[in-house]
Structures are given as C-alpha cells and as structure tokens.
N, C-alpha and C. Protein backbone atom coordinates (compact mmCIF):
# COMPACT_ATOMS: atom_id res chain seq x y z
N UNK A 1 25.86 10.56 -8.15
CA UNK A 1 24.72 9.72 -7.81
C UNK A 1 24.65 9.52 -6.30
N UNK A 2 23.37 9.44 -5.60
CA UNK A 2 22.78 9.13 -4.23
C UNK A 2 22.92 8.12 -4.26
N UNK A 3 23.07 7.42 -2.84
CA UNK A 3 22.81 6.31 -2.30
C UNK A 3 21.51 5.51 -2.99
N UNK A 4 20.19 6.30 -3.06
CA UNK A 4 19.12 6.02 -3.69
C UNK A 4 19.29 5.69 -4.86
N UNK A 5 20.13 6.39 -5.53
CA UNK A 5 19.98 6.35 -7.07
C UNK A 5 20.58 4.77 -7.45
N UNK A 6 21.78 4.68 -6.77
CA UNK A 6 22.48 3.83 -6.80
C UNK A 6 22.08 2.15 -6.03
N UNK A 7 21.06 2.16 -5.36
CA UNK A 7 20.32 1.05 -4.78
C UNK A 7 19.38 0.25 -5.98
N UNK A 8 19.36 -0.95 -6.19
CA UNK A 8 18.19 -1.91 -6.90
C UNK A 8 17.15 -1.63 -6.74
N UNK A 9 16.73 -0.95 -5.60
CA UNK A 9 15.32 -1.17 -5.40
C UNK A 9 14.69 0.13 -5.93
N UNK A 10 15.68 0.90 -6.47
CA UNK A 10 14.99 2.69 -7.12
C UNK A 10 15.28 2.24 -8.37
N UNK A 11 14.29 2.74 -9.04
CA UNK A 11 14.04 2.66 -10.80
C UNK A 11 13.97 4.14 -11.45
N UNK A 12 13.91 4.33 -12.32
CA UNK A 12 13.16 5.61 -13.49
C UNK A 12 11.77 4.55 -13.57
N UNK A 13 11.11 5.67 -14.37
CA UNK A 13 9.81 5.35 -15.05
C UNK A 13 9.74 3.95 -15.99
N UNK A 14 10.90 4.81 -16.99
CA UNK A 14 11.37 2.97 -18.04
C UNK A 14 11.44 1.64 -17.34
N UNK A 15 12.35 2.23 -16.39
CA UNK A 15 12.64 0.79 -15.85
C UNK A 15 11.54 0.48 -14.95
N UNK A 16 10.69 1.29 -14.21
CA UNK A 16 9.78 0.70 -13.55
C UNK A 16 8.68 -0.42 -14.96
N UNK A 17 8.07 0.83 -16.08
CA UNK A 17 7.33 0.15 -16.68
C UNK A 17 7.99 -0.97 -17.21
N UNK A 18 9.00 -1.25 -17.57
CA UNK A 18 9.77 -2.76 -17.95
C UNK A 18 9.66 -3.76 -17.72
N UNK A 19 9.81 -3.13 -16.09
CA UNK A 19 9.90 -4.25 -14.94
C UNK A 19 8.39 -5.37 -14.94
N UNK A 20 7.43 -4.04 -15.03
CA UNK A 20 6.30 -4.50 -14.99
C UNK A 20 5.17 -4.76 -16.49
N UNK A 21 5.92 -4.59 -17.11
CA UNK A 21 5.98 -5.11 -18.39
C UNK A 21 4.46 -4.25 -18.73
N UNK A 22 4.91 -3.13 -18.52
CA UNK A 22 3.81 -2.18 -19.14
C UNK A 22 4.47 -0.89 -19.79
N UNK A 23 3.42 -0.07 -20.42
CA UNK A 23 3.93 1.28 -21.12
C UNK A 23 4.28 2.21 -20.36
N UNK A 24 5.56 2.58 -20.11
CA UNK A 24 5.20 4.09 -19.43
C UNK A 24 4.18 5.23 -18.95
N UNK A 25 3.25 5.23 -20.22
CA UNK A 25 2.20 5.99 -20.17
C UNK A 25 1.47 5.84 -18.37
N UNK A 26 1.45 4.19 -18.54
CA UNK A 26 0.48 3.59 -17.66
C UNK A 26 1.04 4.17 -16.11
N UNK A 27 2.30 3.89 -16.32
CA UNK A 27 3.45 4.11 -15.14
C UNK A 27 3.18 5.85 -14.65
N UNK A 28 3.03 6.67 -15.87
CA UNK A 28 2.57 7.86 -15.27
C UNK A 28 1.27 8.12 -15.19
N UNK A 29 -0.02 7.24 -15.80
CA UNK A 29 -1.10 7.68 -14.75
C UNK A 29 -1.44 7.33 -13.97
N UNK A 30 -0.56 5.92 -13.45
CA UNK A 30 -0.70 5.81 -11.86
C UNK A 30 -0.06 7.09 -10.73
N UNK A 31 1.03 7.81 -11.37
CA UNK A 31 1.62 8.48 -10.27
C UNK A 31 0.36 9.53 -10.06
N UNK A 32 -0.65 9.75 -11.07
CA UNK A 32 -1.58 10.89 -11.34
C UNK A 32 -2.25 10.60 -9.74
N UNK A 33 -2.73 8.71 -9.97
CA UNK A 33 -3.28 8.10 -8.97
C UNK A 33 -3.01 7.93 -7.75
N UNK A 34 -1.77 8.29 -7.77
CA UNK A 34 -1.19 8.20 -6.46
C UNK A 34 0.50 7.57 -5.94
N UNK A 35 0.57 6.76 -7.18
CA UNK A 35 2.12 5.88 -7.01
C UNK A 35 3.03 6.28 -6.44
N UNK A 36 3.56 6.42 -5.37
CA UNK A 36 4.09 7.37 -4.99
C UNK A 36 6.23 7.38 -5.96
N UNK A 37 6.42 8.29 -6.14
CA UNK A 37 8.05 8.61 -6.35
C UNK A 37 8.73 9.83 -5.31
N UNK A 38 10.03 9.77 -5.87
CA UNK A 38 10.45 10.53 -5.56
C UNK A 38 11.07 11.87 -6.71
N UNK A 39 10.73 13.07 -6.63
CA UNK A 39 10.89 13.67 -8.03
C UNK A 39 12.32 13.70 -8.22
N UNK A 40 12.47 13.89 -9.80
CA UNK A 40 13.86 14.25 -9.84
C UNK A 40 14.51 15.76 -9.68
N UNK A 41 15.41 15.93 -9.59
CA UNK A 41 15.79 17.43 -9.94
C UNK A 41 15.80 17.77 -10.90
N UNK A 42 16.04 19.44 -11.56
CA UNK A 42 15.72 19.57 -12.65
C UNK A 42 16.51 18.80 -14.03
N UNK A 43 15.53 18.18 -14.59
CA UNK A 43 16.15 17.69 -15.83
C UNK A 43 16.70 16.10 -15.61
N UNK A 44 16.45 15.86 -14.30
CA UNK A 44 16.77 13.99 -13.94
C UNK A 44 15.43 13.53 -13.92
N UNK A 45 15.35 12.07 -14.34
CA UNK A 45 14.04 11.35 -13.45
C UNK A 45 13.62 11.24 -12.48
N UNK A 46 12.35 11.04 -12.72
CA UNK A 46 11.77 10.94 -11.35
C UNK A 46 12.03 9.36 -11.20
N UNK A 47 12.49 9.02 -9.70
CA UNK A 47 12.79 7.44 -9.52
C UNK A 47 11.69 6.98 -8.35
N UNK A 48 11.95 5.35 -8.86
CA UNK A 48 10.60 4.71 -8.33
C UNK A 48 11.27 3.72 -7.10
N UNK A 49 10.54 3.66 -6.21
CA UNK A 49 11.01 2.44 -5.16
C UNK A 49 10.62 1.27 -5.37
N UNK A 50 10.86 0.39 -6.01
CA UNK A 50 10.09 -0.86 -6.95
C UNK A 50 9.28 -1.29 -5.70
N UNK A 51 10.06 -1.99 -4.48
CA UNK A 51 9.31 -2.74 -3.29
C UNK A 51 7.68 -1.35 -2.78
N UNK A 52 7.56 -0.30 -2.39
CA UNK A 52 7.13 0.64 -2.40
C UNK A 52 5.89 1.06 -3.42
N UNK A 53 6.08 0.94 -4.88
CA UNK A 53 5.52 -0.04 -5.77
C UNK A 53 4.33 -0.87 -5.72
N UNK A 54 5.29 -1.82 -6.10
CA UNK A 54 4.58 -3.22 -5.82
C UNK A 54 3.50 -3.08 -5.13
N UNK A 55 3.86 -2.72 -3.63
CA UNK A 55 2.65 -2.71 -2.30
C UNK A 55 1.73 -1.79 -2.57
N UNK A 56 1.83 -0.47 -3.42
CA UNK A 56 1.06 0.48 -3.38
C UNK A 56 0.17 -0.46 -4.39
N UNK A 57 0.31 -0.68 -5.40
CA UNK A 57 -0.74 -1.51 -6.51
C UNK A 57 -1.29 -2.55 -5.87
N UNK A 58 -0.97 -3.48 -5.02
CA UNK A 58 -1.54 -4.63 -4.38
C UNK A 58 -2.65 -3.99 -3.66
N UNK A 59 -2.22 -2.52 -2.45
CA UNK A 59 -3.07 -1.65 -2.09
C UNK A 59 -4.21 -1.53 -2.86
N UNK A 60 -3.68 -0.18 -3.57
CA UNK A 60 -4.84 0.09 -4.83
C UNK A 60 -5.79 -1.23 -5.20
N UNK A 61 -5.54 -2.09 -5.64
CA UNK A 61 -6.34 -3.25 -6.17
C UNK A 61 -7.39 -3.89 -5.00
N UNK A 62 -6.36 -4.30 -3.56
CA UNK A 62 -7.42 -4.66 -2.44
C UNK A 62 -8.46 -3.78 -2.02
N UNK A 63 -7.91 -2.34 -2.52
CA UNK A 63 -9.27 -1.51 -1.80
C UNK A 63 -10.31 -1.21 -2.68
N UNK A 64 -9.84 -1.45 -4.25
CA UNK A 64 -10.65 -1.06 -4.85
C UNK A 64 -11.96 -2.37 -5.09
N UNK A 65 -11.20 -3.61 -4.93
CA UNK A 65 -11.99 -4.98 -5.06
C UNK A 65 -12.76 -4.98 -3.21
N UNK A 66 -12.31 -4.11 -2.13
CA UNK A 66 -13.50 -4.06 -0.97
C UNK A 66 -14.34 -3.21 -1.16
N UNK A 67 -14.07 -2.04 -2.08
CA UNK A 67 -14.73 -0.62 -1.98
C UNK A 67 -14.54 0.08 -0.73
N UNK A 68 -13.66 0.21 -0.60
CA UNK A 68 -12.80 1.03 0.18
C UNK A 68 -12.27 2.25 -1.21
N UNK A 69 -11.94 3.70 -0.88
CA UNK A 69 -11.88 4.74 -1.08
C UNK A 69 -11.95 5.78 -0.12
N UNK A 70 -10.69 6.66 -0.95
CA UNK A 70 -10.14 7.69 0.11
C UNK A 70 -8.84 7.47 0.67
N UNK A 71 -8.52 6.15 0.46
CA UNK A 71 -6.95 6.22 1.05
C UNK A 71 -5.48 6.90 0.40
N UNK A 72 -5.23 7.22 0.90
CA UNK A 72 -3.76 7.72 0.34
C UNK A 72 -2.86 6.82 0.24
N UNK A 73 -1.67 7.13 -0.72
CA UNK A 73 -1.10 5.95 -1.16
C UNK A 73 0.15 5.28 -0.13
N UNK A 74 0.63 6.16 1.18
CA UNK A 74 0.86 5.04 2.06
C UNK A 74 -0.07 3.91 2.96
N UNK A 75 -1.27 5.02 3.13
CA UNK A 75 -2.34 4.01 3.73
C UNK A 75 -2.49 2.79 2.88
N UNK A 76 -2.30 2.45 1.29
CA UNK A 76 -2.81 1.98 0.65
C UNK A 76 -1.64 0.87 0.43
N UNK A 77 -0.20 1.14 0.78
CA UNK A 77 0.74 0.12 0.98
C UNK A 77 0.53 -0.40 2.18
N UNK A 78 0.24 0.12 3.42
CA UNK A 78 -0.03 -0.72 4.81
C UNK A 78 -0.94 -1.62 4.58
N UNK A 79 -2.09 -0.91 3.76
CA UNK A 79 -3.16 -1.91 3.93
C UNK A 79 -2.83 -3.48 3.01
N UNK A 80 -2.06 -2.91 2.33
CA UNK A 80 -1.87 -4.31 1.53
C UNK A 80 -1.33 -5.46 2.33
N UNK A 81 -0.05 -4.50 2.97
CA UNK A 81 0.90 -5.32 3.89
C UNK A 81 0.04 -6.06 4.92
N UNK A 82 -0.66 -5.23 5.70
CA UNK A 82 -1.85 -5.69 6.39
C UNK A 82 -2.30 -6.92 5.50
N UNK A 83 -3.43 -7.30 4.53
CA UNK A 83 -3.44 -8.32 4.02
C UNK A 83 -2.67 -9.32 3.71
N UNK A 84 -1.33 -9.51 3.44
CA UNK A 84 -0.92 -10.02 3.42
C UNK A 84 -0.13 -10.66 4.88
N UNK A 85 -0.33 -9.77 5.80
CA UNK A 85 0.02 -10.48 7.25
C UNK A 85 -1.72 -11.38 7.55
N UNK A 86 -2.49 -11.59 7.33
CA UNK A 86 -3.59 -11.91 7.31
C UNK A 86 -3.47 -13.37 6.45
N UNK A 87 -2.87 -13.42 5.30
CA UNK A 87 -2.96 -14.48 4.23
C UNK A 87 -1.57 -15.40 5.01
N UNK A 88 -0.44 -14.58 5.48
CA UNK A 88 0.62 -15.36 6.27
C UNK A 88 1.14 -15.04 6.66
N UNK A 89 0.27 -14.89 8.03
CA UNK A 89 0.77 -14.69 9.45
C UNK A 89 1.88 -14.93 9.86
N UNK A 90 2.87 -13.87 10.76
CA UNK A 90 3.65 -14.31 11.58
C UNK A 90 4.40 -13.34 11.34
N UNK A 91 5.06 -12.86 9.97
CA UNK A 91 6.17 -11.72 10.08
C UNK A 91 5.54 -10.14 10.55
N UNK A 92 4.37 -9.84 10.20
CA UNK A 92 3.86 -8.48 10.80
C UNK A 92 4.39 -7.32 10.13
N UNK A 93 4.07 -7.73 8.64
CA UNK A 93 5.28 -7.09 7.87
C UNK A 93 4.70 -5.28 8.01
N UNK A 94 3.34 -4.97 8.23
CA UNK A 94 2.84 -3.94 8.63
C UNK A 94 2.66 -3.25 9.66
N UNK A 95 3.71 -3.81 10.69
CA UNK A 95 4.44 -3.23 11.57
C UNK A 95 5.67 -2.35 11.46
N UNK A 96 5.53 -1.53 12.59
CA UNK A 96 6.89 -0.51 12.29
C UNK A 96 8.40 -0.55 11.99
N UNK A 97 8.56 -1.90 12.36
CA UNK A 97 10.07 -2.60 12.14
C UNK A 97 10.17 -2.40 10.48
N UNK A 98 9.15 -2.55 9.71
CA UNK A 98 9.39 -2.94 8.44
C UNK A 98 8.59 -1.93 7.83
N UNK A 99 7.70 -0.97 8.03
CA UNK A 99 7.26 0.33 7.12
C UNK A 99 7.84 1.23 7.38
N UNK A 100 8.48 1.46 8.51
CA UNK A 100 9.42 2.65 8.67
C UNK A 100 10.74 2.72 8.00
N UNK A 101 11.54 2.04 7.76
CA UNK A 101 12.46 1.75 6.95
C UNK A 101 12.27 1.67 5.67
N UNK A 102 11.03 1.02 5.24
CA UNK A 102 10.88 0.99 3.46
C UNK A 102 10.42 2.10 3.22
N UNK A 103 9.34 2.86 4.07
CA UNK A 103 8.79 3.98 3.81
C UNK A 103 9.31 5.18 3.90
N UNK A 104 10.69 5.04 4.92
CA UNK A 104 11.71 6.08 4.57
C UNK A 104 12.64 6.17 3.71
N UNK A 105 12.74 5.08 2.95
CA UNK A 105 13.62 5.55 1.80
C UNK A 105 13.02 6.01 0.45
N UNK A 106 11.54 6.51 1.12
CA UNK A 106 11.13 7.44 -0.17
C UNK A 106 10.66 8.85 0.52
N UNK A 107 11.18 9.17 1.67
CA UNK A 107 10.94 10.21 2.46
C UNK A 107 9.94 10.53 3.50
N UNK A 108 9.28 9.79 3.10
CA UNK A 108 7.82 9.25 4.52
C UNK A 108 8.78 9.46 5.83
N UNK A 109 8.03 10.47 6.61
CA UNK A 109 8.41 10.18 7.98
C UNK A 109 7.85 9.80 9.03
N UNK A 110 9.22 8.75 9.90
CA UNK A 110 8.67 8.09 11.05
C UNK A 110 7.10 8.20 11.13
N UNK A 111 7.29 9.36 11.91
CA UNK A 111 6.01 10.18 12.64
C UNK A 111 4.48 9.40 12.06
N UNK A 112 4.84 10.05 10.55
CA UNK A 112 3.78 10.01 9.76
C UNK A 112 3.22 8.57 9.65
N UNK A 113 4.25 7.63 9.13
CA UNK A 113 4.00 6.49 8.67
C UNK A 113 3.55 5.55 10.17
N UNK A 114 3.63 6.14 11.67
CA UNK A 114 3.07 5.65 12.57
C UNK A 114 1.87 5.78 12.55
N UNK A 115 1.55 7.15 12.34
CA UNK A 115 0.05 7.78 12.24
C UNK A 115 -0.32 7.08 11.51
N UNK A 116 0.22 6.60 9.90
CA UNK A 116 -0.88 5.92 9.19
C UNK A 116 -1.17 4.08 9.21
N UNK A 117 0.09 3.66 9.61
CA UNK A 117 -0.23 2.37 10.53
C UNK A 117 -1.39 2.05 11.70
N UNK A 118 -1.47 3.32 12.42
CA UNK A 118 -2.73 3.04 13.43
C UNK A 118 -3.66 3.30 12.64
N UNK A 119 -4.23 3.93 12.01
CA UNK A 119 -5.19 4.33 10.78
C UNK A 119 -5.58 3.09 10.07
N UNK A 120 -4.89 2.29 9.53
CA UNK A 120 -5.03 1.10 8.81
C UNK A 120 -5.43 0.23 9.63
N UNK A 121 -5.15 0.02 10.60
CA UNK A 121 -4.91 -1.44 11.59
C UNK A 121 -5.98 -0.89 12.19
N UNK A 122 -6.95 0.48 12.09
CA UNK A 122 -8.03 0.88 12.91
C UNK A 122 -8.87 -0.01 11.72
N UNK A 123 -9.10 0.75 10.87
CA UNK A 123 -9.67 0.56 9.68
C UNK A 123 -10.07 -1.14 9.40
N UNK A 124 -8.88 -1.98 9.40
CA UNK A 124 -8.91 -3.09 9.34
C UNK A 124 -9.93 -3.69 10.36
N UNK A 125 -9.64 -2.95 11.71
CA UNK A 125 -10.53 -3.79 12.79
C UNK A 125 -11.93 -3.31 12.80
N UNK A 126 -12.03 -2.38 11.96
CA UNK A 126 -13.52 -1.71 11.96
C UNK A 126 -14.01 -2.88 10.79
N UNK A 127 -13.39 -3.01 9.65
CA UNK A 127 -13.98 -3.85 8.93
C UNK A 127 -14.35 -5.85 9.45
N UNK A 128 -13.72 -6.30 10.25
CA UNK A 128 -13.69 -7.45 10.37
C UNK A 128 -14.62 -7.35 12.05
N UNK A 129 -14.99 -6.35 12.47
CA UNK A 129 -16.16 -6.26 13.45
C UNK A 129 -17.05 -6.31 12.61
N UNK A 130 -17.24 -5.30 11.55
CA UNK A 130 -18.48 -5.50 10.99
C UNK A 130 -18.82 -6.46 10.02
N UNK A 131 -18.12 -7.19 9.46
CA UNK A 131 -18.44 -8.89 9.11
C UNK A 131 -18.52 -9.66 10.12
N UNK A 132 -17.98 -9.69 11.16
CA UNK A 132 -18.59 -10.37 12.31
C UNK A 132 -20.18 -9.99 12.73
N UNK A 133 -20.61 -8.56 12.35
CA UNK A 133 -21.78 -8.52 13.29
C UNK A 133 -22.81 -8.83 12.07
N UNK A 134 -22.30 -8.83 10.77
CA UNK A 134 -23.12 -9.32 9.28
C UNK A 134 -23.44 -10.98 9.84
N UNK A 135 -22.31 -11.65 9.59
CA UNK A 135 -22.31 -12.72 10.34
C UNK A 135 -23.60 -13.17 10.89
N UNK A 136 -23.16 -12.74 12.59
CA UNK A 136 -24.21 -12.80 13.43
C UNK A 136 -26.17 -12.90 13.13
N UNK A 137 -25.57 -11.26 12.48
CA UNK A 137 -26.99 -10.89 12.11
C UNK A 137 -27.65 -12.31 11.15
N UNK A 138 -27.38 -12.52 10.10
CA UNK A 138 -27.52 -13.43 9.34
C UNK A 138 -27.85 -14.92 10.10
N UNK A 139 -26.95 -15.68 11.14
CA UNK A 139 -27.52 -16.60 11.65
C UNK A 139 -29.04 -16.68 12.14
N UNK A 140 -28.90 -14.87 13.28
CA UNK A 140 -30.33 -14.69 14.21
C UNK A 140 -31.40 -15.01 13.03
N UNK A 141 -31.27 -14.64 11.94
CA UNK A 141 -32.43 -14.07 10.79
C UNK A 141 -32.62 -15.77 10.81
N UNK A 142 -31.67 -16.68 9.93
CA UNK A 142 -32.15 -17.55 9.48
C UNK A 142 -32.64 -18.29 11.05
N UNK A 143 -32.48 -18.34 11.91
CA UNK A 143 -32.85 -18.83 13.42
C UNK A 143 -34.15 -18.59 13.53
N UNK A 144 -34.70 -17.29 13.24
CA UNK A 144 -36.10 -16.64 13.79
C UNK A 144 -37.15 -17.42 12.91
N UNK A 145 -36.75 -18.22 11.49
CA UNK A 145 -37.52 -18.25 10.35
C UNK A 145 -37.53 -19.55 10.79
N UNK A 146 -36.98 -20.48 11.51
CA UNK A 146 -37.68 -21.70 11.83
C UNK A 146 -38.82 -22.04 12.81
C-alpha cells in the first residue's frame, strides 16, 4: 500500500458512497461528470480524495445553481473554495497555500492548478463587475422614471 492508499482522506467508491450515504451507482456517474479520482491499477480501485470530493460537488452545485457551465472539475473545486472564502473571509482557502497541496495529492500539478486559480478568481471578478453594473443599471432606470 501507498502513502495515498493508506491516508483517511482516500476512499474506494464504497466507501466514498457510504460516506455520503448514497449508491455507488451515483458515485460512478458523477466520475462520468467529472469527480475527479485517481485510477486504480489493474484489478485495484479506483480511490477517492474525500476533501477533493466534497469541494468538487459544492462546485458542481454553485455553478450549476449560477448557470455557469464548462468548467472542469478542478476549476469547479476552486470555485467552490472561492465561495466559501466569500461566505468567511479570511483563510483564502482558494489560494495556493491550500489548492496546491490538496490538489496534489490527486496528481494535479503545481503549474496547472495555478493556471486554474487565476481562471477562477478571473471568472469570479468578471461575475461580481457585472452585478455591479446590473446594479447600477437598475438604479439609473428606476431614477429616469421619476
């Protein structure tokens, strides 16, 4: 057994769906969706990063409740993390101190997971300009009608 194998935070399929108190089935048509694992070799499981997980579904769910589409499923853990530095501020958990490390223990590299941090945190600021300029717009309107 790996270091991985042997860590809490890697599951099988069973134990992921357990955990989350769903069917397996479900557990594999999210990976269809994107969930990310790591495969097994031949004839082992494929194992899950529970924390890794978690964030990807919080992902999935925030983008699908903005209509957001198209993200890939690390973009789709930043972005969560992102929200949740938003709901409570201060740790920056979608900063590199803390996606580079979780995101490498499912093989994501550095590199990559920088690239997709600026991507998100672009993304993010594109969206909260343009509710600001909704905003705006909306005051001028009701302003002009008096």
């Amino acid at each position: 057994m790996n270091r991985k194998q042997n860590s809490l935070d890697f599951m099988t399929q069973a134990e992921l769906a357990g955990a989350l108190g769903v069917d397996r089935t479900t557990v594999g048509t999210w990976t269809k969706k994107g969930l990310p694992f790591i495969k097994g070799d031949q004839g082992k499981p494929h194992t899950f990063h529970f924390p890794c997980s978690m964030w990807w579904m919080l992902g999935k769910d925030f983008t699908e409740t903005r209509g957001i589409s198209g993200l890939n499923a690390v973009q789709q853990i930043i972005f969560a993390r992102e929200i949740a530095d938003e709901m409570d501020p201060g740790d920056d958990m979608a900063g590199e101190h803390w996606m580079v490390p979780m995101l490498g223990e499912i093989g994501i590299p550095e590199a990559t997971v920088v690239k997709e941090i600026a991507y998100v945190k672009g993304l993010m600021a594109g969206m909260k300009t343009s509710i600001r300029r909704r905003k705006k717009r909306k005051v001028t309107r009701v302003d002009l009608t008096r």
